[in-house]
N, C-alpha and C. Protein backbone atom coordinates (compact mmCIF):
# COMPACT_ATOMS: atom_id res chain seq x y z
N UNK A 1 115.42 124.44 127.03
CA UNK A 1 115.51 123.21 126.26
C UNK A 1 114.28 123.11 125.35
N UNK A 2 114.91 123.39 124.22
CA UNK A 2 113.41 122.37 123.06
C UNK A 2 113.71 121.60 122.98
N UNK A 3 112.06 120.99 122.76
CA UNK A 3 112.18 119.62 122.45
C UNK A 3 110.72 119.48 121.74
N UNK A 4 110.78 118.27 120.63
CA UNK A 4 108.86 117.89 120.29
C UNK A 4 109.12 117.08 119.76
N UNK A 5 108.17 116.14 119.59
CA UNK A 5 107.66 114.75 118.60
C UNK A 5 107.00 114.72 117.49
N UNK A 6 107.78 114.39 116.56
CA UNK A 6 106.99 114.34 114.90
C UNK A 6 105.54 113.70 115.28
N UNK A 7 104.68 114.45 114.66
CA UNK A 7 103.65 113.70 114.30
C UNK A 7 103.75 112.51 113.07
N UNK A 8 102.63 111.82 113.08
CA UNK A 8 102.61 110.85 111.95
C UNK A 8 102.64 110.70 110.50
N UNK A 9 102.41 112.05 110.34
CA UNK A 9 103.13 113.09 109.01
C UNK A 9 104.24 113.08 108.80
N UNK A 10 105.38 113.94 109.68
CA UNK A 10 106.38 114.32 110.06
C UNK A 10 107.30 112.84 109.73
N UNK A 11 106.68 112.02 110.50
CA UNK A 11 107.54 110.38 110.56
C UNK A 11 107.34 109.86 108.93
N UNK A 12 106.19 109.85 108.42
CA UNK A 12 106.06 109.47 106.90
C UNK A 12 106.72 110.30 105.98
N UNK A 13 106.83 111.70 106.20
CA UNK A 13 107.24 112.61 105.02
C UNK A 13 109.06 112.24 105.38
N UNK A 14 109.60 112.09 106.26
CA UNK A 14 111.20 111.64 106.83
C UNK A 14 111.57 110.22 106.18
N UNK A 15 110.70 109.05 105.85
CA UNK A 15 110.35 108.02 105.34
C UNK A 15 110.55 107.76 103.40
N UNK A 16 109.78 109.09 103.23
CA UNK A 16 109.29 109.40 102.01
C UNK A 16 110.83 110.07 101.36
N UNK A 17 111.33 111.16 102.06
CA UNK A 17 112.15 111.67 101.60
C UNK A 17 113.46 110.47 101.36
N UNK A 18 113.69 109.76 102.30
CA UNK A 18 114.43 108.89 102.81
C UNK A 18 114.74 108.18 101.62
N UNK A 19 113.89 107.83 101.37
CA UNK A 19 113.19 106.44 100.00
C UNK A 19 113.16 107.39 98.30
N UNK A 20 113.00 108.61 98.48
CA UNK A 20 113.38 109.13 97.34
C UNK A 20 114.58 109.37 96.64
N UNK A 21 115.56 109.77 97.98
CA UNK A 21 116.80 110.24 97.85
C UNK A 21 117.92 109.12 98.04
N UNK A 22 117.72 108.45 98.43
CA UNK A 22 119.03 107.07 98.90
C UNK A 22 118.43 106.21 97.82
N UNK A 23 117.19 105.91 96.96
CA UNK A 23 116.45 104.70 96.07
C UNK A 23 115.79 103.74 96.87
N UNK A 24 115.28 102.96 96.33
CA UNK A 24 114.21 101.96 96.87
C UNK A 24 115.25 100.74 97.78
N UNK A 25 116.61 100.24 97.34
CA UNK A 25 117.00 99.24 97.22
C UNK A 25 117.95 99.53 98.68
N UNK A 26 118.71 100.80 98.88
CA UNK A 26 119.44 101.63 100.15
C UNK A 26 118.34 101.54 101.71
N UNK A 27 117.32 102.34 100.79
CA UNK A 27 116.06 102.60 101.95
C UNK A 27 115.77 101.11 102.62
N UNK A 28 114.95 100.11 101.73
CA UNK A 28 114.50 99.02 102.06
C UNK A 28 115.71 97.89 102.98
N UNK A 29 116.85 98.43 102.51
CA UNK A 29 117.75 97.48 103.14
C UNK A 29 118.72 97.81 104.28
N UNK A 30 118.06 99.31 105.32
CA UNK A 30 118.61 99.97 105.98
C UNK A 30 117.56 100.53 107.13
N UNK A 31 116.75 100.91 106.59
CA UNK A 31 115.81 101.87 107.15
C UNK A 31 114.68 101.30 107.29
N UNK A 32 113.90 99.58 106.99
CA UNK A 32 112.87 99.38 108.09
C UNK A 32 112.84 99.47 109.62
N UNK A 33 111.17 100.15 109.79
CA UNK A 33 111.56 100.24 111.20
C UNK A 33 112.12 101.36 111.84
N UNK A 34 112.71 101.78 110.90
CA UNK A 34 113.39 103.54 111.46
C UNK A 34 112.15 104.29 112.20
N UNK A 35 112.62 105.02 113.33
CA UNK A 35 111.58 105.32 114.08
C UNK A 35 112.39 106.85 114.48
N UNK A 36 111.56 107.68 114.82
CA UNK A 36 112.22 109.38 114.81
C UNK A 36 110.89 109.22 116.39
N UNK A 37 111.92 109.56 117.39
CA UNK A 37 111.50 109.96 118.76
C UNK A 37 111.13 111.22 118.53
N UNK A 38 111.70 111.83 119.05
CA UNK A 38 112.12 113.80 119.57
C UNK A 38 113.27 113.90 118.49
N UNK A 39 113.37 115.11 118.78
CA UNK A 39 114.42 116.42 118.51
C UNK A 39 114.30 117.00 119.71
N UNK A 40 115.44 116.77 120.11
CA UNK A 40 116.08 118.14 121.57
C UNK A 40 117.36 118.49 121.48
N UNK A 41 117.19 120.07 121.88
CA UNK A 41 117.68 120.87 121.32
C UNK A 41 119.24 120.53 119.89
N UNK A 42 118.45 120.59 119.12
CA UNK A 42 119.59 119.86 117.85
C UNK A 42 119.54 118.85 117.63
N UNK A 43 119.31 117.67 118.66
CA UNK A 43 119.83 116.33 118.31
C UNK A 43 118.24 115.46 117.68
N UNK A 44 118.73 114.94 116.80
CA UNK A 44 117.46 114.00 116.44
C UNK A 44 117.41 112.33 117.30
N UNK A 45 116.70 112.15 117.89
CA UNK A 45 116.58 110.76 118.22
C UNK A 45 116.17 110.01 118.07
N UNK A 46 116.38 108.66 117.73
CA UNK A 46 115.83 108.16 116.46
C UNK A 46 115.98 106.01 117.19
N UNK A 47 115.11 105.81 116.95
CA UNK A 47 115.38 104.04 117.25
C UNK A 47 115.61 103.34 115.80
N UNK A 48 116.02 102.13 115.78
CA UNK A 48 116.09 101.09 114.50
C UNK A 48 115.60 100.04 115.19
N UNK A 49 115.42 98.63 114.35
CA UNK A 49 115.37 97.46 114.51
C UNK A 49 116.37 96.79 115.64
N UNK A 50 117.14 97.19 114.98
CA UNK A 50 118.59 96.36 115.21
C UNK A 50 119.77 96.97 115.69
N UNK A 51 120.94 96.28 116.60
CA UNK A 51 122.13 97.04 116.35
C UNK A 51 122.63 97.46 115.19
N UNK A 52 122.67 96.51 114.20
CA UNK A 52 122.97 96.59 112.92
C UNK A 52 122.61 97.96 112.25
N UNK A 53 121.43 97.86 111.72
CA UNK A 53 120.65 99.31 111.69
C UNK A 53 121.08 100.41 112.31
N UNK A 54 120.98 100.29 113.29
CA UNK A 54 121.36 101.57 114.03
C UNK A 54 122.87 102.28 113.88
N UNK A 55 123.94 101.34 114.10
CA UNK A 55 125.33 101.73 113.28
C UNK A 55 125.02 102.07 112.07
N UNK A 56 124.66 101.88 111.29
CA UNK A 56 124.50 101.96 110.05
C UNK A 56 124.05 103.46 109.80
N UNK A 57 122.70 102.97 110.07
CA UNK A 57 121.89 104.60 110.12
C UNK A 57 122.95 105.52 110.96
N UNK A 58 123.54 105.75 111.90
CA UNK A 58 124.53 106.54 113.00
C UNK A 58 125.37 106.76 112.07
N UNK A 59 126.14 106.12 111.45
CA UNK A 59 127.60 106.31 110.97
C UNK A 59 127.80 106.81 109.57
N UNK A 60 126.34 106.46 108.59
CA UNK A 60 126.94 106.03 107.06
C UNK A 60 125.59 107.01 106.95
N UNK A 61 124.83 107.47 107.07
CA UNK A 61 123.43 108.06 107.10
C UNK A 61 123.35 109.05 107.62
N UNK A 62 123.62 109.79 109.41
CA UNK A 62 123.18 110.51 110.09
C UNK A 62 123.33 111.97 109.10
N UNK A 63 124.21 111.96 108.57
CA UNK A 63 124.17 113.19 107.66
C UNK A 63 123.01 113.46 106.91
N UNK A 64 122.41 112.78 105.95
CA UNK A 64 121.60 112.58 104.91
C UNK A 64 120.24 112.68 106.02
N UNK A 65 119.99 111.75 107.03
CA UNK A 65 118.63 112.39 107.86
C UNK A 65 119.09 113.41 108.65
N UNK A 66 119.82 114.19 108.80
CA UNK A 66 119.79 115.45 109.39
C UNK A 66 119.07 116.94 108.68
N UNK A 67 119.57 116.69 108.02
CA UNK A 67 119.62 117.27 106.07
C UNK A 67 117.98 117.06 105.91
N UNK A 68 117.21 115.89 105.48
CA UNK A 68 116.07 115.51 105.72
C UNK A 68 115.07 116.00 106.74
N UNK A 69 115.27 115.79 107.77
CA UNK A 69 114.56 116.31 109.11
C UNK A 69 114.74 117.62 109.18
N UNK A 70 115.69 118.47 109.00
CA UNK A 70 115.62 119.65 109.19
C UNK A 70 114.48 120.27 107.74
N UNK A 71 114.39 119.32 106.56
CA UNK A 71 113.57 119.92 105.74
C UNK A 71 112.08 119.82 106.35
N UNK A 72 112.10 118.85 106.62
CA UNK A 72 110.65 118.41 107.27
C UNK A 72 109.87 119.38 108.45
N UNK A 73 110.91 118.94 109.56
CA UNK A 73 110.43 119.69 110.27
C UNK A 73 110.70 121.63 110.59
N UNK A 74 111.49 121.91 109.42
CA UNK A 74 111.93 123.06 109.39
C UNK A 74 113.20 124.05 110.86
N UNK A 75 113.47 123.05 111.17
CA UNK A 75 114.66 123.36 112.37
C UNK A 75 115.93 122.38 112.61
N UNK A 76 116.78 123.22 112.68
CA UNK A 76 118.24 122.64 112.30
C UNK A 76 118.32 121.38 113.27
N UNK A 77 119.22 120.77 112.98
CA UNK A 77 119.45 119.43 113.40
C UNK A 77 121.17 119.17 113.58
N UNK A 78 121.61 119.08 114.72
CA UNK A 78 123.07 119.20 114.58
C UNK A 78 123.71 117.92 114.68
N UNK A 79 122.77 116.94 115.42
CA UNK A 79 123.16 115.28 115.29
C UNK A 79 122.30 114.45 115.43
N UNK A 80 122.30 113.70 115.52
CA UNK A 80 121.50 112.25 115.05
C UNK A 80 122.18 111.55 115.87
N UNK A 81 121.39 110.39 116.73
CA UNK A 81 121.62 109.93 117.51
C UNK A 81 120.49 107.97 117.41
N UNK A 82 120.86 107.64 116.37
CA UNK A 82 120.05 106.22 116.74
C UNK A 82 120.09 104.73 117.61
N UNK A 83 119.47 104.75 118.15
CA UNK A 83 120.01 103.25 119.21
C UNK A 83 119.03 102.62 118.94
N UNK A 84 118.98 101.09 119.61
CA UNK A 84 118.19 99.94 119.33
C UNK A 84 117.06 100.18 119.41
N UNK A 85 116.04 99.91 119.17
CA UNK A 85 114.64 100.31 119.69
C UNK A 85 114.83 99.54 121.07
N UNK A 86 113.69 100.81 121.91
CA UNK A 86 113.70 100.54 123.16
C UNK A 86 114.69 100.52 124.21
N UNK A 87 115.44 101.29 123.59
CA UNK A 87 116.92 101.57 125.02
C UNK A 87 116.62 103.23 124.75
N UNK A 88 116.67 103.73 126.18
CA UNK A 88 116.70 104.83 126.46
C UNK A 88 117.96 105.80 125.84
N UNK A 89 117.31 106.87 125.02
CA UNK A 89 118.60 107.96 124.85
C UNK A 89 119.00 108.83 125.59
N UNK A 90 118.70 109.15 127.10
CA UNK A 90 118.93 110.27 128.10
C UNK A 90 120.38 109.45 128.83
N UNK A 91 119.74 108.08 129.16
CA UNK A 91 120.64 107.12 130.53
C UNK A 91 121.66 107.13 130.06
N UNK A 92 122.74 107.42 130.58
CA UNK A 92 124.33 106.97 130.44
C UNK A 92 124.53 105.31 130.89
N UNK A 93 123.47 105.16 131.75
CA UNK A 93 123.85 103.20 131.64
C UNK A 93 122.55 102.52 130.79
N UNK A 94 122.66 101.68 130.04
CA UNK A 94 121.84 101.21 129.31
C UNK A 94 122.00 100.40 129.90
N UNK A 95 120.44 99.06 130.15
CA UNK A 95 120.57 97.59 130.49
C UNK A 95 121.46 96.61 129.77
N UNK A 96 121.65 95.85 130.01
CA UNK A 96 121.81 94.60 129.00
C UNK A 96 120.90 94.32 127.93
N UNK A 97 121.51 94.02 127.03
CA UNK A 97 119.72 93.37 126.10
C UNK A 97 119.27 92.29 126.39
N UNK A 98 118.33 91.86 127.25
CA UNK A 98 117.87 90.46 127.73
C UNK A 98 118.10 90.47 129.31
N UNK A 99 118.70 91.66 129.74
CA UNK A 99 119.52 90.81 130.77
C UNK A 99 118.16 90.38 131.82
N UNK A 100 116.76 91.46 131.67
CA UNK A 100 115.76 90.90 132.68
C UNK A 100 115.33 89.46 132.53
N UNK A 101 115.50 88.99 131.05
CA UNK A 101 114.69 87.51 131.00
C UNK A 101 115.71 86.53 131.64
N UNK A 102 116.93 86.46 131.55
CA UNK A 102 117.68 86.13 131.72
C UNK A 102 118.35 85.58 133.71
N UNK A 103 118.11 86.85 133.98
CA UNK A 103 118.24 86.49 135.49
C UNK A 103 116.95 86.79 136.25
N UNK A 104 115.64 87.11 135.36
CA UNK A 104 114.42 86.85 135.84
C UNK A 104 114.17 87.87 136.92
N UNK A 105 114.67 89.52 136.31
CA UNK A 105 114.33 90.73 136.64
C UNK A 105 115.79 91.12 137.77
N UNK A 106 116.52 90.46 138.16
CA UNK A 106 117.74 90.27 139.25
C UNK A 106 118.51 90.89 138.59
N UNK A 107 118.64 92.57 138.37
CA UNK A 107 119.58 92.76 137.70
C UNK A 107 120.81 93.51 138.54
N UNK A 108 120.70 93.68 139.80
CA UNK A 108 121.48 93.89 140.77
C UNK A 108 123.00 92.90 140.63
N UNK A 109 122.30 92.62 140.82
CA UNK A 109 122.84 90.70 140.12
C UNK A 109 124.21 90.92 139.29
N UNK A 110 123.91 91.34 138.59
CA UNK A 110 124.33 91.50 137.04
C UNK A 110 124.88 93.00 137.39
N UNK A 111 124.67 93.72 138.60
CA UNK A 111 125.50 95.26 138.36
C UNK A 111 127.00 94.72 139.42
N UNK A 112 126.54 93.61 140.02
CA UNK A 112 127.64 93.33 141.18
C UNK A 112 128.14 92.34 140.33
N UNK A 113 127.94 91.63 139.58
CA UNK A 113 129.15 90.66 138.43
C UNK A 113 130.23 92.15 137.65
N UNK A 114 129.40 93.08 137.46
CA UNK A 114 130.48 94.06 136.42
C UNK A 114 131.18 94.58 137.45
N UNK A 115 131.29 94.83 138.78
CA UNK A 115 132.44 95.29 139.81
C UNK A 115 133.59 95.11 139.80
């Protein structure tokens, strides 16, 4: 398995390209906040702001930063993968969003309501 983390280069020059090629007005109204985790093996992983964002970037985009990242970091990229910031990309169960403030860390709670 490869795997590595852009440096702070890597994340600006992905940024840069981003903002050259889509225009100022695409970039700014899509891509604040875009955040590039890893690359393992092929896949780019990537957080946004928002759900919003993140469909967006996933569906209408992942092509165009694949394309990008593979210039950058010079190794192919076979998918793109963005989720909310701060939800794990390995877990097949993701939390709720909120659900700790909500039942005040009881999330057992909340796995025996989905039964």
């Amino acid at each position: 398995m490869t795997s590595f983390r852009p440096t702070e280069i890597g994340q600006l020059a992905i940024e840069a390209k981003l903002n050259l090629v889509l225009g100022a007005e695409a970039y700014d109204r899509v891509f604040p906040g875009f955040e590039v985790l890893e690359v393992v093996d092929g896949e780019l992983r990537a957080w946004a702001p928002s759900e919003h964002q993140a469909a967006v970037i996933d569906i209408r985009y992942s092509g165009m930063v694949a394309w990008i990242a593979q210039t950058v970091f010079n190794s192919p990229i076979q998918r793109v993968n963005v989720l909310l910031r701060g939800l794990k990309h390995d877990g097949c169960e993701q939390p709720a969003f909120g659900a700790g403030s909500r039942f005040h860390g009881d999330v057992d709670r909340l796995r025996e309501d989905q039964r």
